[in-house]
N, C-alpha and C. Protein backbone atom coordinates (compact mmCIF):
# COMPACT_ATOMS: atom_id res chain seq x y z
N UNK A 1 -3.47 -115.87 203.54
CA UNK A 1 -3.72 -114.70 202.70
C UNK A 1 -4.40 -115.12 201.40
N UNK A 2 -5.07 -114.45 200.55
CA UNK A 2 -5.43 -114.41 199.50
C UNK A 2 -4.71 -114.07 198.51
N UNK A 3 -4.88 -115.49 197.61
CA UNK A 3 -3.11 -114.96 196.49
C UNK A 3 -3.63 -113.62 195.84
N UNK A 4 -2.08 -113.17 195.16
CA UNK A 4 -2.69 -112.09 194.60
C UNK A 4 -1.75 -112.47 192.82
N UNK A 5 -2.64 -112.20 192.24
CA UNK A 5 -2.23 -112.10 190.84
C UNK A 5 -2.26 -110.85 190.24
N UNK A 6 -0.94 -110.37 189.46
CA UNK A 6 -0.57 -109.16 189.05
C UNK A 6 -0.94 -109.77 187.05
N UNK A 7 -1.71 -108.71 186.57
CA UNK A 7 -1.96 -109.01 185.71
C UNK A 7 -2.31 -108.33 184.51
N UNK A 8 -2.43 -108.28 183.53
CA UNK A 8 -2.54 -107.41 182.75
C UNK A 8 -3.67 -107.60 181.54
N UNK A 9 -4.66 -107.24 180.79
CA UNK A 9 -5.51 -108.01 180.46
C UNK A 9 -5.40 -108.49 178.98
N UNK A 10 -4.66 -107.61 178.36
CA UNK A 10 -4.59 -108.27 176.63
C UNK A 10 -3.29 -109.07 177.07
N UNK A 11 -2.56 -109.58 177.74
CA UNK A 11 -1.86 -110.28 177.69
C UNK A 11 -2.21 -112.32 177.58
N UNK A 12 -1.95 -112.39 176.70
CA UNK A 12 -2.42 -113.80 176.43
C UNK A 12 -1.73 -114.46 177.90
N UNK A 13 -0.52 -115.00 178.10
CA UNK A 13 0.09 -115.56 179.11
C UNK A 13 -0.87 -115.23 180.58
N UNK A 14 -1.08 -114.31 180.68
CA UNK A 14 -2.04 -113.55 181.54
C UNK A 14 -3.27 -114.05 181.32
N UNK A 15 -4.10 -113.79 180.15
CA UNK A 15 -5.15 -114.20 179.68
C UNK A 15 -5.51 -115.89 179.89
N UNK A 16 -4.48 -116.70 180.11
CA UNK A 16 -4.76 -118.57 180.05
C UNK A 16 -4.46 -118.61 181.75
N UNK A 17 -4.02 -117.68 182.41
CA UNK A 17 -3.82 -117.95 184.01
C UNK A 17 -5.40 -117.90 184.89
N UNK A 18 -6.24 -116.55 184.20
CA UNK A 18 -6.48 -116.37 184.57
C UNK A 18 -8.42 -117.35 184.05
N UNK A 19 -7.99 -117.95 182.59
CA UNK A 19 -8.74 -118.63 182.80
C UNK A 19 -9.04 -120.17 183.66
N UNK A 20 -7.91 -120.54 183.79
CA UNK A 20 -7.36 -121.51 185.00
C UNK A 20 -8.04 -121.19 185.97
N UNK A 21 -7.54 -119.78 186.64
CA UNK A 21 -8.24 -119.65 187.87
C UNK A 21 -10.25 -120.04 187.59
N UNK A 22 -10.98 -119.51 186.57
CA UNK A 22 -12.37 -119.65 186.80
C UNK A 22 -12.88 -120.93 186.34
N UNK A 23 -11.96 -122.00 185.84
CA UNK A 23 -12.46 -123.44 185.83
C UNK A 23 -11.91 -124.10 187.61
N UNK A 24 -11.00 -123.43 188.02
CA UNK A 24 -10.97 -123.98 189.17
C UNK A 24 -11.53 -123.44 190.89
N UNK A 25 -12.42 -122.58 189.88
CA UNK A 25 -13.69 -121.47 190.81
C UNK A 25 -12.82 -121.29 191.94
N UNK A 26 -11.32 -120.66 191.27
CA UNK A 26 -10.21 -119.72 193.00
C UNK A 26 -10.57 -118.89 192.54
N UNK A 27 -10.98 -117.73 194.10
CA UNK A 27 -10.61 -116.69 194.11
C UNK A 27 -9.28 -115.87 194.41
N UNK A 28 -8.92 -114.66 193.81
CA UNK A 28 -7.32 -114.45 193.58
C UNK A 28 -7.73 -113.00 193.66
N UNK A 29 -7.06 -112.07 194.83
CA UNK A 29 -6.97 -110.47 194.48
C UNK A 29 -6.41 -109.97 194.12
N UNK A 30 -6.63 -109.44 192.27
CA UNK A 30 -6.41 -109.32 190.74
C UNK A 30 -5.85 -107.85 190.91
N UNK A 31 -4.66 -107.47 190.75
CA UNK A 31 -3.99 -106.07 190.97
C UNK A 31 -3.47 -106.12 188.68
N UNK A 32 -4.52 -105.11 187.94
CA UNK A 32 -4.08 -104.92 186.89
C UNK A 32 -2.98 -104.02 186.79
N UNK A 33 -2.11 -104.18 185.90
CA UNK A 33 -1.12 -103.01 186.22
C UNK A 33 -0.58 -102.46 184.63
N UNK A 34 0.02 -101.79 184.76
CA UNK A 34 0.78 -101.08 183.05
C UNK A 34 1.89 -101.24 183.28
N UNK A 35 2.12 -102.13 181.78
CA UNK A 35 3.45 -102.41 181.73
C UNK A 35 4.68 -101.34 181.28
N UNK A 36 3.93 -99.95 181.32
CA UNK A 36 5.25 -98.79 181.36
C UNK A 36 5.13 -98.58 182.43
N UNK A 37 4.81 -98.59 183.59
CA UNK A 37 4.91 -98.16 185.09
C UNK A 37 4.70 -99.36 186.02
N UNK A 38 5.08 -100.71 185.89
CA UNK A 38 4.90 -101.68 187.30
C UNK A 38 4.89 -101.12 188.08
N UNK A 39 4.14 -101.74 189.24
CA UNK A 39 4.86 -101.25 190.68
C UNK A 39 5.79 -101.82 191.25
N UNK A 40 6.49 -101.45 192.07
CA UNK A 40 6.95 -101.62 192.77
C UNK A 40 6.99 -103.00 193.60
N UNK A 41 5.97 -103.44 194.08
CA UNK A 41 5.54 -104.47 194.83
C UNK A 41 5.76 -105.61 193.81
N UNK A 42 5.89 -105.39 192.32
CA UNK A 42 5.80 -106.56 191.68
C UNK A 42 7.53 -106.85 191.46
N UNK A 43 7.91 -106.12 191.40
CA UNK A 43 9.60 -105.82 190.82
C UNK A 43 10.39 -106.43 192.47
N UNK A 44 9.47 -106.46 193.61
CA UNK A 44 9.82 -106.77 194.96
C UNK A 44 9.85 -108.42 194.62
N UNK A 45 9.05 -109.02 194.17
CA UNK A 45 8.59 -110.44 194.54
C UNK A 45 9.13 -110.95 193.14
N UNK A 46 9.50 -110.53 191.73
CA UNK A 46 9.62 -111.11 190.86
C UNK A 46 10.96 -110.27 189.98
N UNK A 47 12.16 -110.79 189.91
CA UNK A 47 13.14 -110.18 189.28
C UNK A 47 12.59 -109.74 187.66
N UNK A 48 12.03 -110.63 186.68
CA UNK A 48 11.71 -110.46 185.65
C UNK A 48 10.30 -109.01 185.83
N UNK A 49 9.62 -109.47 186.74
CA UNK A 49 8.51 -108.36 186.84
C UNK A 49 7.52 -108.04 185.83
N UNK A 50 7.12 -109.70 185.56
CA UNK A 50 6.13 -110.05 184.26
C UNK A 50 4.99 -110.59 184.64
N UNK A 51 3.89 -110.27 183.67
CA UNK A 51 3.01 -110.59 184.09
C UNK A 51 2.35 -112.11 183.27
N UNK A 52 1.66 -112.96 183.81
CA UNK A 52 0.97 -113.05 185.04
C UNK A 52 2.18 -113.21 186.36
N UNK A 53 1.49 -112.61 188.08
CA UNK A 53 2.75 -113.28 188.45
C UNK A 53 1.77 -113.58 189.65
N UNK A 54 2.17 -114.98 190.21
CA UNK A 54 1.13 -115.19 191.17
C UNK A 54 1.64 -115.27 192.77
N UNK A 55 1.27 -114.08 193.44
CA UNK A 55 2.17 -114.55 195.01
C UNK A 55 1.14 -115.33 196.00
N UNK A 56 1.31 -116.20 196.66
CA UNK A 56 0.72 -117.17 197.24
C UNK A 56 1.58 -116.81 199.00
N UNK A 57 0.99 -116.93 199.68
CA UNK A 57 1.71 -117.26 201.46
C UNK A 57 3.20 -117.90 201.23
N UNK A 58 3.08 -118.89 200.36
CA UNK A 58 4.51 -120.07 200.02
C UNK A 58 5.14 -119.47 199.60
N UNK A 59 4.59 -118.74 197.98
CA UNK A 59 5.68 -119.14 197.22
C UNK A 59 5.06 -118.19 195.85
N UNK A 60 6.31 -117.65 195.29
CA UNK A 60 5.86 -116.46 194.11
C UNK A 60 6.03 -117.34 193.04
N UNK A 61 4.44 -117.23 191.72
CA UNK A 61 4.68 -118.07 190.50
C UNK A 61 4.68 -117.34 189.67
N UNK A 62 6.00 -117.38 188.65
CA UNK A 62 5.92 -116.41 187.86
C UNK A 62 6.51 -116.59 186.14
N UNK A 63 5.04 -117.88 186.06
CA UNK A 63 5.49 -118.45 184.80
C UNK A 63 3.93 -118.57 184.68
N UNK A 64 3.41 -118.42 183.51
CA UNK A 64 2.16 -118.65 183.13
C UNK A 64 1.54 -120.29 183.38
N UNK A 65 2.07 -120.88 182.93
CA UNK A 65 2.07 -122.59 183.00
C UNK A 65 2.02 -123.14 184.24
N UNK A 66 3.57 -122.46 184.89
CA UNK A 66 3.12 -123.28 187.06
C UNK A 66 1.90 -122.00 187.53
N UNK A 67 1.81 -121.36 187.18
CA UNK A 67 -0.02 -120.82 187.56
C UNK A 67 -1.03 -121.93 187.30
N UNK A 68 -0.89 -121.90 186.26
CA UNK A 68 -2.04 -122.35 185.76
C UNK A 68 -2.05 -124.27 186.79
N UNK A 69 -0.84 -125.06 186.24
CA UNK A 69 -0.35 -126.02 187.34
C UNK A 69 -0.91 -126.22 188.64
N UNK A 70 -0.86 -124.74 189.19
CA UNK A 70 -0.58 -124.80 190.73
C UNK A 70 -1.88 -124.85 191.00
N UNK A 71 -2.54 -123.78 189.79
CA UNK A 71 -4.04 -123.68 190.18
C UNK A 71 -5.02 -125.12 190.33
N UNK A 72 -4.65 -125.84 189.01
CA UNK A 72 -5.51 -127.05 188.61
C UNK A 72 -5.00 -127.81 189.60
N UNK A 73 -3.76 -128.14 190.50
CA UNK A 73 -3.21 -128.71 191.30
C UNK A 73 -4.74 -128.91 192.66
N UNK A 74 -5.10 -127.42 193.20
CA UNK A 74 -5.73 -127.32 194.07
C UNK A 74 -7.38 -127.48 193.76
N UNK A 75 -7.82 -127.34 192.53
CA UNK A 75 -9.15 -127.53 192.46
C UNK A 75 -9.47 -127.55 190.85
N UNK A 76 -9.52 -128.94 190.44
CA UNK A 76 -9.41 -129.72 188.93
C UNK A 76 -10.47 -129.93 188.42
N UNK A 77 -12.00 -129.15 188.59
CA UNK A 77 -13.14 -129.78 188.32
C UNK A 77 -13.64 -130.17 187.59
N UNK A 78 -12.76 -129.78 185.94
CA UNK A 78 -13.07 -130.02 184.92
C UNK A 78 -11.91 -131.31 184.25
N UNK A 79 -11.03 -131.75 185.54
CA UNK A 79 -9.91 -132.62 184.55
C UNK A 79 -9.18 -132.52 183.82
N UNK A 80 -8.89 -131.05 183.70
CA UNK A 80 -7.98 -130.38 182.71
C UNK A 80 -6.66 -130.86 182.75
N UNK A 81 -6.26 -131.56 183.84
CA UNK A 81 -4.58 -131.95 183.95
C UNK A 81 -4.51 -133.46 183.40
N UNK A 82 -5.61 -133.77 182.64
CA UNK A 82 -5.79 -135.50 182.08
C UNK A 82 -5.27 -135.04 180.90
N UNK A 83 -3.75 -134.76 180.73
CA UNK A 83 -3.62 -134.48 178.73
C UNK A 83 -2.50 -135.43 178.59
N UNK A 84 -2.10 -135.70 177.73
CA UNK A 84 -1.23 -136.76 176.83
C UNK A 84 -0.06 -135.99 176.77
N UNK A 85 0.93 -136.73 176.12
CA UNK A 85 2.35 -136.44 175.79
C UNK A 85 2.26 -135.10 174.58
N UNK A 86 1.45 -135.90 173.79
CA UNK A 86 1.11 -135.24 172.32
C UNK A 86 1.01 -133.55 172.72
N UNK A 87 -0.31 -133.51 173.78
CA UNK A 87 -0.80 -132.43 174.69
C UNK A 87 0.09 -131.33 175.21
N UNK A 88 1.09 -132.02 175.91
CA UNK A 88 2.61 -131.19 176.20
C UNK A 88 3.20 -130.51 175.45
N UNK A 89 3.76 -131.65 174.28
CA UNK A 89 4.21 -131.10 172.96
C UNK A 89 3.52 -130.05 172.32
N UNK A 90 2.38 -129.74 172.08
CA UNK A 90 1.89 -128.69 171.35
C UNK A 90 1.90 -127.44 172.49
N UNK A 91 1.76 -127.31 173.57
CA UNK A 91 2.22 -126.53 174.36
C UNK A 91 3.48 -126.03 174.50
N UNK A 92 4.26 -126.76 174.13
CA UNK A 92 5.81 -126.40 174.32
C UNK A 92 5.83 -126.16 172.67
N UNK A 93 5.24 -126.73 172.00
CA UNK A 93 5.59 -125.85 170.24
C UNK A 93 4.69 -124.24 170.58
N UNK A 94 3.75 -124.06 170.97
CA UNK A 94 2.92 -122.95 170.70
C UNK A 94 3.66 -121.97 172.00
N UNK A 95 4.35 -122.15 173.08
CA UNK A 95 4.95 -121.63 173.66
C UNK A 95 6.83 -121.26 173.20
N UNK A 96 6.92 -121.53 172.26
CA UNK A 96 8.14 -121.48 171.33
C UNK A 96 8.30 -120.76 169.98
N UNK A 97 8.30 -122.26 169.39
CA UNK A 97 8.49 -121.66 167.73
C UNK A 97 7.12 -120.72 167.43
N UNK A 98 6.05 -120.90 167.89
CA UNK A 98 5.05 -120.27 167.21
C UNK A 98 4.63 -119.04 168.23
N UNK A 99 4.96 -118.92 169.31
CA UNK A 99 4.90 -117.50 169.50
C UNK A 99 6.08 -116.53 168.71
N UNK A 100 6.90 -117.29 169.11
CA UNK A 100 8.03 -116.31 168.24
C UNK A 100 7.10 -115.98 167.22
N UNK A 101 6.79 -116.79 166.45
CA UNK A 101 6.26 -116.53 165.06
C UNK A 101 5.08 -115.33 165.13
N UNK A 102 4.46 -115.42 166.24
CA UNK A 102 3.05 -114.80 166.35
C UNK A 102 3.94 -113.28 166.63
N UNK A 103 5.03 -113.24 167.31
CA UNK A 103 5.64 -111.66 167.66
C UNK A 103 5.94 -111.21 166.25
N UNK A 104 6.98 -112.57 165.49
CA UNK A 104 7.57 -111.71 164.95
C UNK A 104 6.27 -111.06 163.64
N UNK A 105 5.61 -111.45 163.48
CA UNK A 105 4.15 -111.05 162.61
C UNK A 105 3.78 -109.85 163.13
N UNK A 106 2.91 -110.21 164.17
CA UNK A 106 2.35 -108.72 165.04
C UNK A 106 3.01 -107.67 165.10
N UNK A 107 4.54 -107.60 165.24
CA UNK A 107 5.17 -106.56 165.68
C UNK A 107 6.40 -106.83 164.78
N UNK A 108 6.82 -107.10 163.55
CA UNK A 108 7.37 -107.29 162.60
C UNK A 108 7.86 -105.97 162.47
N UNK A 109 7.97 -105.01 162.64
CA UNK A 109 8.60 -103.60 162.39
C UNK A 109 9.74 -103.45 163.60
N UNK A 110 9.59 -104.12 165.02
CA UNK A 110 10.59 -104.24 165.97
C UNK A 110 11.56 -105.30 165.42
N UNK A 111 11.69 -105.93 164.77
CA UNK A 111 12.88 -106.80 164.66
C UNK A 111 13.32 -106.60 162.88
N UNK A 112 14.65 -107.13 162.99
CA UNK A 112 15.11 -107.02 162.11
C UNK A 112 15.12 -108.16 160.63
N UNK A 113 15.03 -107.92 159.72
CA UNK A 113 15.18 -108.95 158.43
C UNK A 113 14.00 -110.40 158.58
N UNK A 114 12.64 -109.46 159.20
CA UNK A 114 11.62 -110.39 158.98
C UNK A 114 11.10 -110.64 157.78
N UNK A 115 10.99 -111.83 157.80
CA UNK A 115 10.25 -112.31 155.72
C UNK A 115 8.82 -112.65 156.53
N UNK A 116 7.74 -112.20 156.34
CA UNK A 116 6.72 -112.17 156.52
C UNK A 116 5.29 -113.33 155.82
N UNK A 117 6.23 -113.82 154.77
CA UNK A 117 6.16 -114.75 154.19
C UNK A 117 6.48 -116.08 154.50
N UNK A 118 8.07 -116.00 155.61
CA UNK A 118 8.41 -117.35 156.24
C UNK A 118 7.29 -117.30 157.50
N UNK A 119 7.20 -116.15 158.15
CA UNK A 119 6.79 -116.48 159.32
C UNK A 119 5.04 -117.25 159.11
N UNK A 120 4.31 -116.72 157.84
CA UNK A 120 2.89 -116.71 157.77
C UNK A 120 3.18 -118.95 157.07
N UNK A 121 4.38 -119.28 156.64
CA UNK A 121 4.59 -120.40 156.51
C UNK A 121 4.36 -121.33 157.91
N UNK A 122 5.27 -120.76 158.37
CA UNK A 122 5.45 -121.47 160.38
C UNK A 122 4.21 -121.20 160.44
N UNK A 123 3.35 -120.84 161.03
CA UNK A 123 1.98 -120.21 161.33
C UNK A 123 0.92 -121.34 160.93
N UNK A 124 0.72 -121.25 159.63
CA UNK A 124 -0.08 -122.26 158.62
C UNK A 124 0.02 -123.30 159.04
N UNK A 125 1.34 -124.22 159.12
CA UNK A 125 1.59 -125.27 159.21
C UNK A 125 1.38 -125.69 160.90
N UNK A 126 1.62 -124.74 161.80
CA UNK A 126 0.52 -125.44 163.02
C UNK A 126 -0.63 -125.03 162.80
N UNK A 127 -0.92 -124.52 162.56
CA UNK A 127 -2.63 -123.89 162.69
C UNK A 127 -3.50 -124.84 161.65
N UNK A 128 -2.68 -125.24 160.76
CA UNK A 128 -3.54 -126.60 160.04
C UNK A 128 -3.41 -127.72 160.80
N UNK A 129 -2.55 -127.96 161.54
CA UNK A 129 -2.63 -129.01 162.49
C UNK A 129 -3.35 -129.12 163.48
N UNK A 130 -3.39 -127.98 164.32
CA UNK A 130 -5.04 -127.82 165.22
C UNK A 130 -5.76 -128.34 164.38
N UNK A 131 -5.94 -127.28 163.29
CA UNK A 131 -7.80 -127.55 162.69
C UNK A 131 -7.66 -129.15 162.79
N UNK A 132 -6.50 -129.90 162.10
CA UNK A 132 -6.54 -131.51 162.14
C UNK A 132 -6.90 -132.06 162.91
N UNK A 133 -6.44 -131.75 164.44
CA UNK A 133 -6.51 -132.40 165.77
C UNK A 133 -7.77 -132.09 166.28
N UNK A 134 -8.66 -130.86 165.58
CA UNK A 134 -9.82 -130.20 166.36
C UNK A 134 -11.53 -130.90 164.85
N UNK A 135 -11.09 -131.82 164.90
CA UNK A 135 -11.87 -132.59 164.00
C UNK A 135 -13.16 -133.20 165.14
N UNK A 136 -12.28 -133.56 166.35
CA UNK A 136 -13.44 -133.58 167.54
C UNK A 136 -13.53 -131.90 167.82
N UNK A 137 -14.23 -132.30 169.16
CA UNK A 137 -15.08 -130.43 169.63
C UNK A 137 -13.28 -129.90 170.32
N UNK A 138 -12.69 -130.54 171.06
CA UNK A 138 -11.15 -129.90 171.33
C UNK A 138 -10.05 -130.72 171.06
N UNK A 139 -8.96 -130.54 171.17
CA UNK A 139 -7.86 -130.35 171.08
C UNK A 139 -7.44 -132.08 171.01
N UNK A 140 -7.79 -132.13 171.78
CA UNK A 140 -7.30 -133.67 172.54
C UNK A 140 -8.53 -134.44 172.57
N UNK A 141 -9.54 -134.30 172.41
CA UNK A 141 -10.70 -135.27 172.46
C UNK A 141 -12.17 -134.31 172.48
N UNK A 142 -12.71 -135.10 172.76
CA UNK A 142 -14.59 -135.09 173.73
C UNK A 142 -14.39 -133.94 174.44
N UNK A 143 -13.41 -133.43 175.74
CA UNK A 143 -13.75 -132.31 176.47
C UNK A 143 -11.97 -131.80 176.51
N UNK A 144 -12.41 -130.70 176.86
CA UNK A 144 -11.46 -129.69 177.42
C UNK A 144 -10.26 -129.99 178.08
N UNK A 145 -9.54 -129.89 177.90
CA UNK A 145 -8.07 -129.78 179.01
C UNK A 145 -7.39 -128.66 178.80
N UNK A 146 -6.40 -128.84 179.79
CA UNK A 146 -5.15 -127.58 179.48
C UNK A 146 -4.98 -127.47 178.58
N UNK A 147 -4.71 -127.92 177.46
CA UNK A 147 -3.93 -127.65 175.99
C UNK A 147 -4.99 -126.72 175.44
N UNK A 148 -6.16 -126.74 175.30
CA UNK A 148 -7.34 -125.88 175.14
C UNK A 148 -6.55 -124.48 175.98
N UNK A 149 -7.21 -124.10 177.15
CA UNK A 149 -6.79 -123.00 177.59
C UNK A 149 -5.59 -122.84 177.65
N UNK A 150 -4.41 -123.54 177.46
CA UNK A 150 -3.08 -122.70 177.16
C UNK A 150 -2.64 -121.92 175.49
N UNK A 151 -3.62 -122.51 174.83
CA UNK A 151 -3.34 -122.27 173.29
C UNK A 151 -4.55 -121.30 173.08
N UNK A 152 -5.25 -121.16 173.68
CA UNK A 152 -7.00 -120.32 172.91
C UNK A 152 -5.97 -118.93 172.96
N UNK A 153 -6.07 -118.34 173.82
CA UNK A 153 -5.32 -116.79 174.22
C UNK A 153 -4.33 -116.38 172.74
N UNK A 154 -3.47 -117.31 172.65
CA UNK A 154 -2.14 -117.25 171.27
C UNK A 154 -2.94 -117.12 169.88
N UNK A 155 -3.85 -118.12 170.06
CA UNK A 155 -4.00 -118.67 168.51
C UNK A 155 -5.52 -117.20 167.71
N UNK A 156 -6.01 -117.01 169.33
CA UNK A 156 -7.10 -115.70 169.20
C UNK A 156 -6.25 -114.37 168.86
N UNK A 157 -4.84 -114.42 169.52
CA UNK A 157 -4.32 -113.24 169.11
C UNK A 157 -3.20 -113.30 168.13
N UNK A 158 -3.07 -114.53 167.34
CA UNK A 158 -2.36 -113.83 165.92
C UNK A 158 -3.58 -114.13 164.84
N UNK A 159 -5.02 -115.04 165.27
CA UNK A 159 -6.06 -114.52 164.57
C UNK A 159 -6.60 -113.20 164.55
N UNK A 160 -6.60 -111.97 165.34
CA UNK A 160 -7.04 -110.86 165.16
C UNK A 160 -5.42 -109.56 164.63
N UNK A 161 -4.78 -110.15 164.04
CA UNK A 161 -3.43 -109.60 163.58
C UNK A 161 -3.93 -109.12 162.10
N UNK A 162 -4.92 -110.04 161.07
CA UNK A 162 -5.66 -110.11 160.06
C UNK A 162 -6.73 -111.19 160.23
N UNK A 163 -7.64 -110.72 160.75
CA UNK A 163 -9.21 -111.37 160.85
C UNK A 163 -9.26 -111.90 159.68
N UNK A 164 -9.43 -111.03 158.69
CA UNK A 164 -10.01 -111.41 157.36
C UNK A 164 -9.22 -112.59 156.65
N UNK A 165 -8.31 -112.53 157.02
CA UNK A 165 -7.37 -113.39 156.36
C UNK A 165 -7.35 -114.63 156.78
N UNK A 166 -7.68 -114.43 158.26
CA UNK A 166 -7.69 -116.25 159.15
C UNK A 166 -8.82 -116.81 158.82
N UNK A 167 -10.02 -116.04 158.63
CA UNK A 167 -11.31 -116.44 158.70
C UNK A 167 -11.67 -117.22 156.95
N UNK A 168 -10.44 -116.75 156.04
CA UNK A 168 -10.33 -117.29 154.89
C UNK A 168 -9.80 -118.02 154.42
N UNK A 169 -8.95 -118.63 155.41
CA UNK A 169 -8.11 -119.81 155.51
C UNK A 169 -9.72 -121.19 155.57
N UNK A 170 -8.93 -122.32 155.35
CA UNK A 170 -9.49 -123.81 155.08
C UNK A 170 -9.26 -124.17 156.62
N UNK A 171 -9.79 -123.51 157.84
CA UNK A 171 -9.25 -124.03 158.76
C UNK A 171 -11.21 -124.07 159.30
N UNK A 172 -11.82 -124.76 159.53
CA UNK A 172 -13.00 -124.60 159.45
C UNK A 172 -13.55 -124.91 160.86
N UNK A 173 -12.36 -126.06 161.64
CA UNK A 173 -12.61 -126.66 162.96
C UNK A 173 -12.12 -125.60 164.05
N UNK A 174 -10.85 -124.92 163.39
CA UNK A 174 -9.81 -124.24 163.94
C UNK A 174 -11.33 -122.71 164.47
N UNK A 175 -11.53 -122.70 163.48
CA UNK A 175 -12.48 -121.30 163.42
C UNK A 175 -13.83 -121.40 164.49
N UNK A 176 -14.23 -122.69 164.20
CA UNK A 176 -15.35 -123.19 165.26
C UNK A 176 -15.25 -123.21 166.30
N UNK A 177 -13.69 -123.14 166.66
CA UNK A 177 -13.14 -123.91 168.57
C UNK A 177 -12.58 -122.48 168.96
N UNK A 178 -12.26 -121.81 167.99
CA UNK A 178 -12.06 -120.58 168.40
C UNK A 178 -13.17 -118.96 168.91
N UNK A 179 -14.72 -119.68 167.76
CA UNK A 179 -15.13 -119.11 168.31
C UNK A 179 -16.14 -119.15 169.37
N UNK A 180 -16.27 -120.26 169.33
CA UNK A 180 -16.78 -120.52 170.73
C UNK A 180 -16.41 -120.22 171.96
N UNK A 181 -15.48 -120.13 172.12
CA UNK A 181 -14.11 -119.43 173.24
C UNK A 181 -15.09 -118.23 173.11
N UNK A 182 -14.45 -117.54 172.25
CA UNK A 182 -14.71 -115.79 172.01
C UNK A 182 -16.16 -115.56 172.44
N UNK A 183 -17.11 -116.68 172.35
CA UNK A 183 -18.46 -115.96 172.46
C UNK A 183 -18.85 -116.58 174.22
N UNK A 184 -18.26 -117.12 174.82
CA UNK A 184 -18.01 -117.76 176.28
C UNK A 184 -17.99 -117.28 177.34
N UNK A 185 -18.46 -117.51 178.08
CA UNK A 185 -19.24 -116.92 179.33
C UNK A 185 -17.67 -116.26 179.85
N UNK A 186 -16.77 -117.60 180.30
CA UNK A 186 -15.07 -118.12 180.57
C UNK A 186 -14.47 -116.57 179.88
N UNK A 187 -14.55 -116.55 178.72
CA UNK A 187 -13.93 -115.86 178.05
C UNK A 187 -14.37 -114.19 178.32
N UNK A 188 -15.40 -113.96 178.74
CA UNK A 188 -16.05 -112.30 179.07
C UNK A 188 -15.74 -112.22 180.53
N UNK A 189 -16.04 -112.91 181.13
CA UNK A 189 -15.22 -112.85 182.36
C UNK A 189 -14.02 -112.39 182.63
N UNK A 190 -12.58 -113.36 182.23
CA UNK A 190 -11.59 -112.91 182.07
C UNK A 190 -11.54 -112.09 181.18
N UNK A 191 -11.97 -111.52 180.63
CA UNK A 191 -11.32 -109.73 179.61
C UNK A 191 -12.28 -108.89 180.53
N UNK A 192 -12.70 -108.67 181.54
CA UNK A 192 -13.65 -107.73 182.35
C UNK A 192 -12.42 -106.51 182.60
N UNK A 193 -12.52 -105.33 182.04
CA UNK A 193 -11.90 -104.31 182.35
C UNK A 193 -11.58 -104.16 183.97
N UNK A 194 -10.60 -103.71 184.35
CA UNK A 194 -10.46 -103.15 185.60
C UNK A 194 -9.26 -102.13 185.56
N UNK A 195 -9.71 -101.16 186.89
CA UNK A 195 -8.09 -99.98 186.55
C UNK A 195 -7.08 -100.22 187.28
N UNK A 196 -6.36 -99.69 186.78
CA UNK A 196 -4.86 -99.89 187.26
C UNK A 196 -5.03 -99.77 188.51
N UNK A 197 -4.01 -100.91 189.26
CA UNK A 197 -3.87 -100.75 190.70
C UNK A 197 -2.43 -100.12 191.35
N UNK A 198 -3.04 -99.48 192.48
CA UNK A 198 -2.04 -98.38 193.26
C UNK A 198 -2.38 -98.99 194.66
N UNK A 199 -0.99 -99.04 194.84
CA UNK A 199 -0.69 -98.96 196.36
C UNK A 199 -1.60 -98.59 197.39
N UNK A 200 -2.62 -98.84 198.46
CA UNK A 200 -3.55 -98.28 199.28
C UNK A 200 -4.68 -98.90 198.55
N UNK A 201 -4.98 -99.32 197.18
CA UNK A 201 -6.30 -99.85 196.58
C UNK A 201 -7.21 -100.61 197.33
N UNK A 202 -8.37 -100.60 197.44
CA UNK A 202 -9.36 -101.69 198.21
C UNK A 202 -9.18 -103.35 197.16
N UNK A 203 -8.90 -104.10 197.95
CA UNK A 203 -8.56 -105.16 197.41
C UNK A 203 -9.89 -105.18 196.17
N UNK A 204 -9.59 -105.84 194.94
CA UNK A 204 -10.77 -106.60 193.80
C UNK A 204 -10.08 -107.65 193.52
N UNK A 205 -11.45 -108.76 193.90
CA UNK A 205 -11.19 -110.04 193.80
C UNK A 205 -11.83 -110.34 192.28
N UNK A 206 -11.14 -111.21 192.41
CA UNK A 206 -11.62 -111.93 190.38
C UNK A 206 -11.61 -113.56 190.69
């Protein structure tokens, strides 16, 4: 069968799966869905019923990261799975403390006794550390790896929270690696609108 990925498109987690899939040129039949009405079929294969979620013949993936894994697993053309310890670590910080941080910012009116001030502290202090590490063209060196596409999606969306404000920050490498992403073939691809999928739909492959 042809996996199928349930997906949603401003979703960053969503957004780094699905750039995985087009460095590893899979095709995947892409069911977008709304997250006030899942279907059914997704709530079947995945208790959490989040998106990205990837069902395969084997086996349902339904973590952004073993997507992305499973994907580079089967077709690596760019070497993206060559990253360092260091590499991990900032993945597991930007999948942690600093999303928290990126929610509790963005959506700071859902939670309670946010200082907006601590969180824009946490924030700064990785995001000056990219720009540090992004002194070459990425993350980790000369070319691209995972740590690149697991972090672009996060770091693009608590940069458009206040544009004006990121773009006025001393982050000068941070701004360069970011927008190159944004202006990227990779990057228009995956944000390609599509409508919600219903039950009976003619398969669309992505």
């Amino acid at each position: 069968m042809t996996p199928i990925l349930y997906s949603f498109r401003r979703c960053p987690y969503a957004m780094r799966a699905r750039l995985a899939l087009l460095s590893a040129n899979l095709s995947v039949e892409i069911r977008e869905i709304s997250l006030k009405n899942k279907p059914l079929e997704l709530k079947v294969i995945s208790k959490k019923a989040t998106v990205p979620c990837l069902q395969t013949e084997k086996k349902i993936f339904a973590e952004s990261l073993e997507i992305m894994y499973w994907v580079l697993g089967k077709s690596d053309q760019e070497q993206l799975l060559d990253i360092s310890l260091k590499g991990i670590n900032l993945i597991k910080y930007n999948d942690g403390p600093f999303k928290t941080c990126l929610d509790r910012t963005k959506y700071h009116a859902h939670y309670d006794n946010v200082e907006l001030a601590v969180e824009h502290k946490i924030a700064k202090e990785f995001l000056s550390q990219l720009n540090e590490e992004l002194r070459t063209e990425f993350i980790l060196g000369e070319k691209r790896t995972l740590v690149d596409l697991a972090l672009l999606p996060f770091i693009r969306q608590y940069a458009f929270i206040d544009k004006r404000w990121f773009d006025a920050q001393n982050w000068s490498n941070l701004n360069r690696w970011l927008n190159s992403f944004l202006r990227s073939k990779s990057f228009a691809i995956s944000q390609r609108k599509y409508p919600i999928w219903n039950p009976g739909d003619k398969p669309t492959i992505f």
